[in-house]
C-alpha atoms as a PDB file:
ATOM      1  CA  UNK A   1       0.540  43.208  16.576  1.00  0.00           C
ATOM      2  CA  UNK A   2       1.015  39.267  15.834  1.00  0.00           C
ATOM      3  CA  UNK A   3      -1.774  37.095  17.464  1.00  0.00           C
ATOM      4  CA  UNK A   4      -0.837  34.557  20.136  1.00  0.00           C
ATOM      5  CA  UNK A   5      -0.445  31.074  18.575  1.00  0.00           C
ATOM      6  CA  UNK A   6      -0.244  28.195  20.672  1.00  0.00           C
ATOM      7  CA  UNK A   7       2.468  25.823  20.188  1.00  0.00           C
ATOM      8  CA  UNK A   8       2.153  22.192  21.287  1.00  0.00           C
ATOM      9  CA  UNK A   9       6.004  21.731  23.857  1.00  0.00           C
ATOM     10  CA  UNK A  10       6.806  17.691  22.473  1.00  0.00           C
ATOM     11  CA  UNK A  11      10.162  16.013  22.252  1.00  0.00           C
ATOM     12  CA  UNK A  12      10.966  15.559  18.830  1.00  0.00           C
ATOM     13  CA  UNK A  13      10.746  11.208  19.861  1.00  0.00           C
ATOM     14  CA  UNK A  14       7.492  11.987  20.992  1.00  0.00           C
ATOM     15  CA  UNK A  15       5.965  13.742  17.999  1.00  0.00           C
ATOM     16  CA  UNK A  16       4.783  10.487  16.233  1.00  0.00           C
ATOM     17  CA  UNK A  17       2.990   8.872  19.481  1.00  0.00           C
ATOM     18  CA  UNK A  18       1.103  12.427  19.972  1.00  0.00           C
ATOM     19  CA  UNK A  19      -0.042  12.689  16.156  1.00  0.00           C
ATOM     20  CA  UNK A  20      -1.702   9.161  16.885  1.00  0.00           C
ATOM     21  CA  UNK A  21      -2.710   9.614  20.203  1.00  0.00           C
ATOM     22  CA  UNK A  22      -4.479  13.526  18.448  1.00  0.00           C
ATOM     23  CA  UNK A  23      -5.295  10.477  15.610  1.00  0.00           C
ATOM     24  CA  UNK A  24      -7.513   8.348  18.072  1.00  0.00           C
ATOM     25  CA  UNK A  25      -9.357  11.428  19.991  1.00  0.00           C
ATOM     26  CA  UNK A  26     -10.568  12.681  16.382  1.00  0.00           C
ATOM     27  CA  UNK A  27     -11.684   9.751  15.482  1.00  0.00           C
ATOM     28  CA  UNK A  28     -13.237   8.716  18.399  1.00  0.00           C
ATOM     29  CA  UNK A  29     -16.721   6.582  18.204  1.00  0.00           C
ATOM     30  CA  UNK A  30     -15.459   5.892  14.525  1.00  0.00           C
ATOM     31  CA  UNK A  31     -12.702   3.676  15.839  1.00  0.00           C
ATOM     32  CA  UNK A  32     -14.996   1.498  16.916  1.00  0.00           C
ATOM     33  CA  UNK A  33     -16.306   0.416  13.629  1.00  0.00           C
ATOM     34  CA  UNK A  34     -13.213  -0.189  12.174  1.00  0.00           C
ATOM     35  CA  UNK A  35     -12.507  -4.057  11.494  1.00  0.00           C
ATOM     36  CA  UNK A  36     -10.719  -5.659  13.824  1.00  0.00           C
ATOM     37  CA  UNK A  37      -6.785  -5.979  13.082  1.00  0.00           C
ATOM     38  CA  UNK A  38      -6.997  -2.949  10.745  1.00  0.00           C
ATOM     39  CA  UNK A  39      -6.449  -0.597  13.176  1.00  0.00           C
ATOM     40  CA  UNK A  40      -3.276   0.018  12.524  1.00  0.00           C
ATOM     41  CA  UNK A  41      -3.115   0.255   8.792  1.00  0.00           C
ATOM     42  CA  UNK A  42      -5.529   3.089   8.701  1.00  0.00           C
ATOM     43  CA  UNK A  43      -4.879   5.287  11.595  1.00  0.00           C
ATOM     44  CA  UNK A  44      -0.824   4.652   9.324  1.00  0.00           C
ATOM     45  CA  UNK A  45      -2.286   6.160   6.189  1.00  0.00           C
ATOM     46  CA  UNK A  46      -4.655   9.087   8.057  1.00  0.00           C
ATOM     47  CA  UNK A  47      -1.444   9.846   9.914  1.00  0.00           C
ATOM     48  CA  UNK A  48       0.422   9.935   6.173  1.00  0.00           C
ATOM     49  CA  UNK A  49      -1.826  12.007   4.620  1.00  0.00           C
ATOM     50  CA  UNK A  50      -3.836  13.882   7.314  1.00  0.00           C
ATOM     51  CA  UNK A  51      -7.171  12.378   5.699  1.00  0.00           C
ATOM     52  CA  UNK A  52      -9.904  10.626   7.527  1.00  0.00           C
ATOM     53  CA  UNK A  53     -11.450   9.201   4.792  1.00  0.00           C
ATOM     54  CA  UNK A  54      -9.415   6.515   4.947  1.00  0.00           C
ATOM     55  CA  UNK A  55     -11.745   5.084   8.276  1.00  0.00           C
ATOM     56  CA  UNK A  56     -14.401   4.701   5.804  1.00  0.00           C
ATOM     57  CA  UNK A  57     -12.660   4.284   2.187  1.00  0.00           C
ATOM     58  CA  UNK A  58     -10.321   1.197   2.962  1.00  0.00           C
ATOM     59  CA  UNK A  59     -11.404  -1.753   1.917  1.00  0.00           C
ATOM     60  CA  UNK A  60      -9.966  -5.296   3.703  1.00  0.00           C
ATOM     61  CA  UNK A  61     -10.820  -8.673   2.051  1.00  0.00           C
ATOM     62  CA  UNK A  62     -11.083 -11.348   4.886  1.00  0.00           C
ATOM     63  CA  UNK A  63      -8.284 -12.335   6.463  1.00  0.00           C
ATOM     64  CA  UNK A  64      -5.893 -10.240   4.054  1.00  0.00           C
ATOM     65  CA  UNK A  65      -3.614  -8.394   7.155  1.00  0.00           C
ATOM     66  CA  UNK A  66      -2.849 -12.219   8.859  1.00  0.00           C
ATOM     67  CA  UNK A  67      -2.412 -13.253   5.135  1.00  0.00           C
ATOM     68  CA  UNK A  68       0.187 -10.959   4.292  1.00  0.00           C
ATOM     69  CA  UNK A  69       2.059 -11.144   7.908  1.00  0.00           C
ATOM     70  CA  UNK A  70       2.442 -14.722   6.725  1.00  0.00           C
ATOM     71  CA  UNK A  71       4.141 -13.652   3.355  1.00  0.00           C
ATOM     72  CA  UNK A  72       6.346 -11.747   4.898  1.00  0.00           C
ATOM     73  CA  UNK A  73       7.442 -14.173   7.360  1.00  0.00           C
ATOM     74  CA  UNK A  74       8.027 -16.769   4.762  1.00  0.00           C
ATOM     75  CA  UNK A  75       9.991 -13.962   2.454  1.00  0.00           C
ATOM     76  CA  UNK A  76       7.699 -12.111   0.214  1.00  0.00           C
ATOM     77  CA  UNK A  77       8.996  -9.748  -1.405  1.00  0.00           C
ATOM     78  CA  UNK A  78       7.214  -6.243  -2.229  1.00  0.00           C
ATOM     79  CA  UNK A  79       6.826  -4.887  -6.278  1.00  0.00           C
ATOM     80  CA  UNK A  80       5.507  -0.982  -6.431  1.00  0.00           C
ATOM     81  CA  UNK A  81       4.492   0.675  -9.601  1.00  0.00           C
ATOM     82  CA  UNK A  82       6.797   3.787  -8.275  1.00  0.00           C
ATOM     83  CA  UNK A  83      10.472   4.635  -7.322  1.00  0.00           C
ATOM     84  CA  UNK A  84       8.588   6.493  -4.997  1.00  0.00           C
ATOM     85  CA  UNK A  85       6.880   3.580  -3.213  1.00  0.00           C
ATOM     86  CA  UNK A  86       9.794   1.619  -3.011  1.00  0.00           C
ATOM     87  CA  UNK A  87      11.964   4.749  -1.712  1.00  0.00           C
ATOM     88  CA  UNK A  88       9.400   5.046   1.254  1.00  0.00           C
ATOM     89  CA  UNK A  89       9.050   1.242   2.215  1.00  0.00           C
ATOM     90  CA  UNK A  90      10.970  -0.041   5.353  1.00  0.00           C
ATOM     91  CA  UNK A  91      13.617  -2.328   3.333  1.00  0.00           C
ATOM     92  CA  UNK A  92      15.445  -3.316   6.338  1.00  0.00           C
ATOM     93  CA  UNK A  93      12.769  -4.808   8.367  1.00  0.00           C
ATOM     94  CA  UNK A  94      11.424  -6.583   5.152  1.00  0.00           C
ATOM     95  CA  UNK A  95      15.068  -7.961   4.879  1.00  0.00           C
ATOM     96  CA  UNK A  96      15.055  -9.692   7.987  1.00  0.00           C
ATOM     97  CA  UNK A  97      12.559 -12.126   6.749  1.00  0.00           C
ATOM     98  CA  UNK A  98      14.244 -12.139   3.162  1.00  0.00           C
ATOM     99  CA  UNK A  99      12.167  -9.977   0.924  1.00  0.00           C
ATOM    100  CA  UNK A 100      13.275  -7.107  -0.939  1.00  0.00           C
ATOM    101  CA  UNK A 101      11.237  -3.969  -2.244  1.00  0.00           C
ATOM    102  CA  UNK A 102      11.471  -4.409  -6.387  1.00  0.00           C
ATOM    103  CA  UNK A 103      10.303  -1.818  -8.876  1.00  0.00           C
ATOM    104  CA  UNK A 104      10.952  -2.276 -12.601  1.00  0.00           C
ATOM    105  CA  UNK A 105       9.203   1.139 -13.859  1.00  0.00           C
ATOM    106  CA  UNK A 106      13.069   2.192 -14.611  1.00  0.00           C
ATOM    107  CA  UNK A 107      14.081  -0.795 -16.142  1.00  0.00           C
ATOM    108  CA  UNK A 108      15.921  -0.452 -19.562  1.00  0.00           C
ATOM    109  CA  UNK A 109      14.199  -3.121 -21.113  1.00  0.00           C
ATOM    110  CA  UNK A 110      10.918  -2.424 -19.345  1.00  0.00           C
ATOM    111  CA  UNK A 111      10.817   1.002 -21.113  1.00  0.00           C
ATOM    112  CA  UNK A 112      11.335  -0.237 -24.612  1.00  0.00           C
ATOM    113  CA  UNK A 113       9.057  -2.982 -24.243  1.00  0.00           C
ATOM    114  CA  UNK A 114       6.552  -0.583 -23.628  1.00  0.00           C
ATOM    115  CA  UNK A 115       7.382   1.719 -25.879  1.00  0.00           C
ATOM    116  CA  UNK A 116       7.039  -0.967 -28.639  1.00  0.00           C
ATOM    117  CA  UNK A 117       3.698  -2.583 -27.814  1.00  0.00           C
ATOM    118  CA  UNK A 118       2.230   1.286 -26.915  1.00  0.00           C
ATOM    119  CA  UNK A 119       1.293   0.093 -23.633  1.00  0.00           C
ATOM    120  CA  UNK A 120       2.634   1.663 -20.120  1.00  0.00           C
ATOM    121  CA  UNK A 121       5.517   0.810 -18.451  1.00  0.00           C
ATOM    122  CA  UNK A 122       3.345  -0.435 -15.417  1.00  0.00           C
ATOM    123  CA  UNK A 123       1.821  -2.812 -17.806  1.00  0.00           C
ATOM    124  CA  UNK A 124       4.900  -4.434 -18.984  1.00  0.00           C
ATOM    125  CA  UNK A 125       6.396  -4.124 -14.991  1.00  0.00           C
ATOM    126  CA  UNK A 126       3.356  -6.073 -13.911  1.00  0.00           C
ATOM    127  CA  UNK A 127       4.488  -8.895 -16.760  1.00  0.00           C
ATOM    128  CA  UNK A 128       8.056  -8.964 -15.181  1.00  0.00           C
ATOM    129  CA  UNK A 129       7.078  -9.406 -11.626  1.00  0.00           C
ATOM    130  CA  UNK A 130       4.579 -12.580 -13.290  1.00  0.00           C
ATOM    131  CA  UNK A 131       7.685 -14.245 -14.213  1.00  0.00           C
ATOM    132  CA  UNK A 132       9.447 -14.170 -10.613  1.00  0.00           C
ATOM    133  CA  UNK A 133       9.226 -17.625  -8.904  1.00  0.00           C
ATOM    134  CA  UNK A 134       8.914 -16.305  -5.626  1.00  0.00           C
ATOM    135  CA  UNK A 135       5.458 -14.855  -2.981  1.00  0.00           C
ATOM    136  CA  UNK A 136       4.939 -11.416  -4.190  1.00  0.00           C
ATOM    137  CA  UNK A 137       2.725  -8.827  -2.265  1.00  0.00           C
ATOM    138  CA  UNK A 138       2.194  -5.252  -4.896  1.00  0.00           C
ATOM    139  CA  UNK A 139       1.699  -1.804  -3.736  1.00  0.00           C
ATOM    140  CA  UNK A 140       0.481   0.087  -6.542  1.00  0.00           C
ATOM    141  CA  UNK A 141      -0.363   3.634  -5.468  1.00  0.00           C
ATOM    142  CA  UNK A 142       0.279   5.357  -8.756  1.00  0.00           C
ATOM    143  CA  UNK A 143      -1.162   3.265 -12.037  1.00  0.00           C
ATOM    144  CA  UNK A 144      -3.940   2.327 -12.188  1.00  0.00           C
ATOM    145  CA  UNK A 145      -3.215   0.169 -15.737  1.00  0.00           C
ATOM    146  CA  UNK A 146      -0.726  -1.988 -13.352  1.00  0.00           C
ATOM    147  CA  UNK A 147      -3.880  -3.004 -11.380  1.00  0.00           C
ATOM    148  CA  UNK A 148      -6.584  -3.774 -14.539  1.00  0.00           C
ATOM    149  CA  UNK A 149      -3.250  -5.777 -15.934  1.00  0.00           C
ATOM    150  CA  UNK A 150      -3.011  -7.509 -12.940  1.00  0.00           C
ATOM    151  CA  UNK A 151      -6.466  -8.232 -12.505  1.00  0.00           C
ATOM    152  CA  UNK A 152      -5.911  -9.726 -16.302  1.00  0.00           C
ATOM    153  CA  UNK A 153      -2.379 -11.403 -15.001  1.00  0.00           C
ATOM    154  CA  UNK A 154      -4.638 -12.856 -12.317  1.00  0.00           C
ATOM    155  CA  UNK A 155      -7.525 -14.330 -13.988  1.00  0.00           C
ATOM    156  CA  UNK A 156      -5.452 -15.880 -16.689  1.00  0.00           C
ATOM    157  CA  UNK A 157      -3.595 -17.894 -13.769  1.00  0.00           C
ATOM    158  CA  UNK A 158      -0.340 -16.119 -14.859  1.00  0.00           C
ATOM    159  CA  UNK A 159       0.107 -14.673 -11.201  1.00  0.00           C
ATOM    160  CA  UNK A 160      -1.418 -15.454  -7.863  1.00  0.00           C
ATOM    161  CA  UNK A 161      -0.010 -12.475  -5.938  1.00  0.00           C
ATOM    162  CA  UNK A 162      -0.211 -12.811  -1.636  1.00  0.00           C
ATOM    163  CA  UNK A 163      -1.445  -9.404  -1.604  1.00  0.00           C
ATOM    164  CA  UNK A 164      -2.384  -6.518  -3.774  1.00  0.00           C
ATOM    165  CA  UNK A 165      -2.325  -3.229  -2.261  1.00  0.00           C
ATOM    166  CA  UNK A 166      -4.322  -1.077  -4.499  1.00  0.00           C
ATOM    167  CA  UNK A 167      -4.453   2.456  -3.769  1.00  0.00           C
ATOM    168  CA  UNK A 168      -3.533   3.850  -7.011  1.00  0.00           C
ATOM    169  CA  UNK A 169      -4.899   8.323  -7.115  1.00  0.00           C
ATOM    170  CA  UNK A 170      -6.524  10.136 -10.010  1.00  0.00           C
ATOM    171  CA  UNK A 171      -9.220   9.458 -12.245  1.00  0.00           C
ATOM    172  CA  UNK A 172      -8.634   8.262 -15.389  1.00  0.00           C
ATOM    173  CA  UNK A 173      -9.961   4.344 -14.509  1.00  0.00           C
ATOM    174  CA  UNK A 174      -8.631   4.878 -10.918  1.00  0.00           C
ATOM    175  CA  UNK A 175     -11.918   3.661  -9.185  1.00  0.00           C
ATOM    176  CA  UNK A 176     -13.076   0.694 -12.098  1.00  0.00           C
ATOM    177  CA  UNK A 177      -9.595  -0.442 -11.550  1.00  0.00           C
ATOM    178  CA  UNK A 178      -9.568  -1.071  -7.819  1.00  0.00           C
ATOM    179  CA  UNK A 179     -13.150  -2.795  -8.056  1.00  0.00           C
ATOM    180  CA  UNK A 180     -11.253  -5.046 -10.716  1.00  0.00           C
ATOM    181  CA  UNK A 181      -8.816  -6.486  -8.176  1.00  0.00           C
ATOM    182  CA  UNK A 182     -11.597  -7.045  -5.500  1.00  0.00           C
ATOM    183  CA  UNK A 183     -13.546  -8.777  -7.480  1.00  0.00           C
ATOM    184  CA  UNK A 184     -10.591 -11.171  -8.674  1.00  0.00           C
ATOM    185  CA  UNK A 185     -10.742 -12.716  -4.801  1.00  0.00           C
ATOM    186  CA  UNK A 186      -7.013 -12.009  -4.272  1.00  0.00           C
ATOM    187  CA  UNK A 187      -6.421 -10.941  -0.764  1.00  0.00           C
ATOM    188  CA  UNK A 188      -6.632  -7.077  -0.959  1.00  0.00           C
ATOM    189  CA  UNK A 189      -6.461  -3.867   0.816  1.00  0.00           C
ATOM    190  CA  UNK A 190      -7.677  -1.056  -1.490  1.00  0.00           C
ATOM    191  CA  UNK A 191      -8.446   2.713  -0.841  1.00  0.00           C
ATOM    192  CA  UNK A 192     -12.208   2.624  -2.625  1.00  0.00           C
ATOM    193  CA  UNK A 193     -12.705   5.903  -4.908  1.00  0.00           C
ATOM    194  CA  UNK A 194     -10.118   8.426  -5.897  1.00  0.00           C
ATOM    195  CA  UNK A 195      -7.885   8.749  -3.401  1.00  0.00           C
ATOM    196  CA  UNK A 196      -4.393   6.858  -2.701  1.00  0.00           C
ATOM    197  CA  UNK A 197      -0.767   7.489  -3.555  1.00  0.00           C
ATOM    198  CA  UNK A 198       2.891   6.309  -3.260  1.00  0.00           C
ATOM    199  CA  UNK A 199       3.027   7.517   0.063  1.00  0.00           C
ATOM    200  CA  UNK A 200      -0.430   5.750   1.148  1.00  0.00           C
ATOM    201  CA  UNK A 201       1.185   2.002  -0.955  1.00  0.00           C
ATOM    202  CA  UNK A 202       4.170   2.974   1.452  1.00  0.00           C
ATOM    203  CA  UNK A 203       2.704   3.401   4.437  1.00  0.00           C
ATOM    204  CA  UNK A 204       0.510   0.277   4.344  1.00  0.00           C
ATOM    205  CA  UNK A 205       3.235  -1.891   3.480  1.00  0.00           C
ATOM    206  CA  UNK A 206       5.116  -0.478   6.691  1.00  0.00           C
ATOM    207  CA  UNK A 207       2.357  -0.953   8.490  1.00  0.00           C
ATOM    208  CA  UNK A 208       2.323  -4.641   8.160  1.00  0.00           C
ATOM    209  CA  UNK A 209       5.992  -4.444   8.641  1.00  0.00           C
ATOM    210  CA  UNK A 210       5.382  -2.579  12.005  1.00  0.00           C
ATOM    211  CA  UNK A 211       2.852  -5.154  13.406  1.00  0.00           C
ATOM    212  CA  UNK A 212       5.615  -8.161  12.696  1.00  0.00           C
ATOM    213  CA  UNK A 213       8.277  -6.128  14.583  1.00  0.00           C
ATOM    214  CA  UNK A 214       7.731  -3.203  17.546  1.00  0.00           C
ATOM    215  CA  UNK A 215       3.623  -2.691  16.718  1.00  0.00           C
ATOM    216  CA  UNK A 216       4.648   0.633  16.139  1.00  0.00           C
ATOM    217  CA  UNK A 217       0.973   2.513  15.459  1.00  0.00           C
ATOM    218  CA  UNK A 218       0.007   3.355  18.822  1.00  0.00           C
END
C-alpha cells in the first residue's frame, strides 16, 4: 500500500509567491542579518538553486545594488561568460532601458584567437567586451579565467566595468578568482567559495532587473 503524501493545492500563478513566502519562514531570524537592499538578490538565487548558503556566502561591495540600478537605467548592457547566462537573463526588461545581454564565448573569431594564444575563450571574450565603448555590468557564473583576466583588464585601466557579478562554480581557481575581483574595488556581488553557476549569474542579473520594474521577489 502507497503512503499518503501531502500535496501543497496552489494555482500555478501562485507557485512563485509561495516558494518565497516557504523562502522567508526558513530563513527566518537569518533574514534579519542580511544587508539591507540585498534582500532580494539572495532570497532570487536560494529560490534558483534551493541553497541557503547563499544568506551567508554572497558578498555585496558598498553601494553595488543602487550602483548597478543606475547602469541599467542609463543603458548598460550585460556580457556573460555562457550562452547559458545570457539564455536565462530577462532581455526584454533590460531593453527598455537600452542594454542588451552580449556573450562572445561562440564567436568565430573569439575561438581562434584563443586557440592561437592557448588561452580560453573567456579570456579572449573578456578582451572583446574591453574594447566596447559603452557601461558594461558581467555575469560570469561559469569561468573563472574570465574573472582573474578581468581583474588583470581592470588593474591595467583597460576596463572599468559598473558591475562584476562573480559567481563562477568548481574548483580549479574558482575561490582565488572571486577574491581577485573584490579586491580590485569594482562594485561586486560575488558568491564567496565554490558555489555559483549560469543560473545563479542569471538570476542576479534579473534580480536587479526586477527591483527597476514590478519588485518581483516577494
Amino acid at each position: 500500500m502507497r503512503k499518503k503524501i501531502e500535496i501543497e493545492q496552489i494555482r500555478p500563478m501562485d507557485i512563485e509567491k509561495r516558494s518565497f513566502e516557504i523562502i522567508s519562514e526558513e530563513l527566518g531570524e537569518r533574514e534579519k542579518l542580511l544587508k539591507p537592499g540585498t534582500e532580494l538578490i539572495v532570497k532570487r538565487c536560494i529560490h534558483t538553486s534551493a541553497d541557503f548558503d547563499y544568506a551567508e556566502n554572497l558578498y555585496f561591495s558598498e553601494g553595488c545594488v543602487e550602483q548597478a540600478l543606475a547602469a541599467i537605467r542609463e543603458g548598460a548592457s550585460i556580457v556573460t561568460d555562457t550562452q547559458m547566462a545570457r539564455s536565462g537573463i530577462n532581455k526584454n526588461v533590460l531593453k527598455r532601458y537600452g542594454g542588451e545581454v552580449l556573450c562572445f564565448m561562440s564567436d568565430k573569431d573569439v575561438a581562434e584567437e584563443a586557440k592561437r594564444r592557448g588561452v580560453t575563450r573567456a579570456v579572449v571574450s573578456m578582451e572583446k567586451a574591453a574594447s566596447l565603448n559603452r557601461p558594461l555590468i558581467f555575469a560570469i557564473g561559469n569561468a573563472p579565467t574570465a574573472l582573474i583576466h578581468l581583474s588583470q583588464l581592470i588593474d591595467e585601466k583597460r576596463i572599468d566595468p559598473r558591475l562584476v557579478i562573480g559567481v563562477p562554480v568548481g574548483f580549479v581557481n574558482v575561490v582565488a578568482s572571486k577574491e581577485l575581483i573584490i579586491d580590485t574595488g569594482v562594485p561586486c556581488i560575488v558568491a564567496r567559495g565554490r558555489k555559483g553557476g549560469s543560473n545563479i549569474a542569471a538570476c542576479i542579473c534579473n534580480a536587479l532587473l526586477y527591483m527597476l520594474t514590478d519588485n518581483r521577489g516577494y
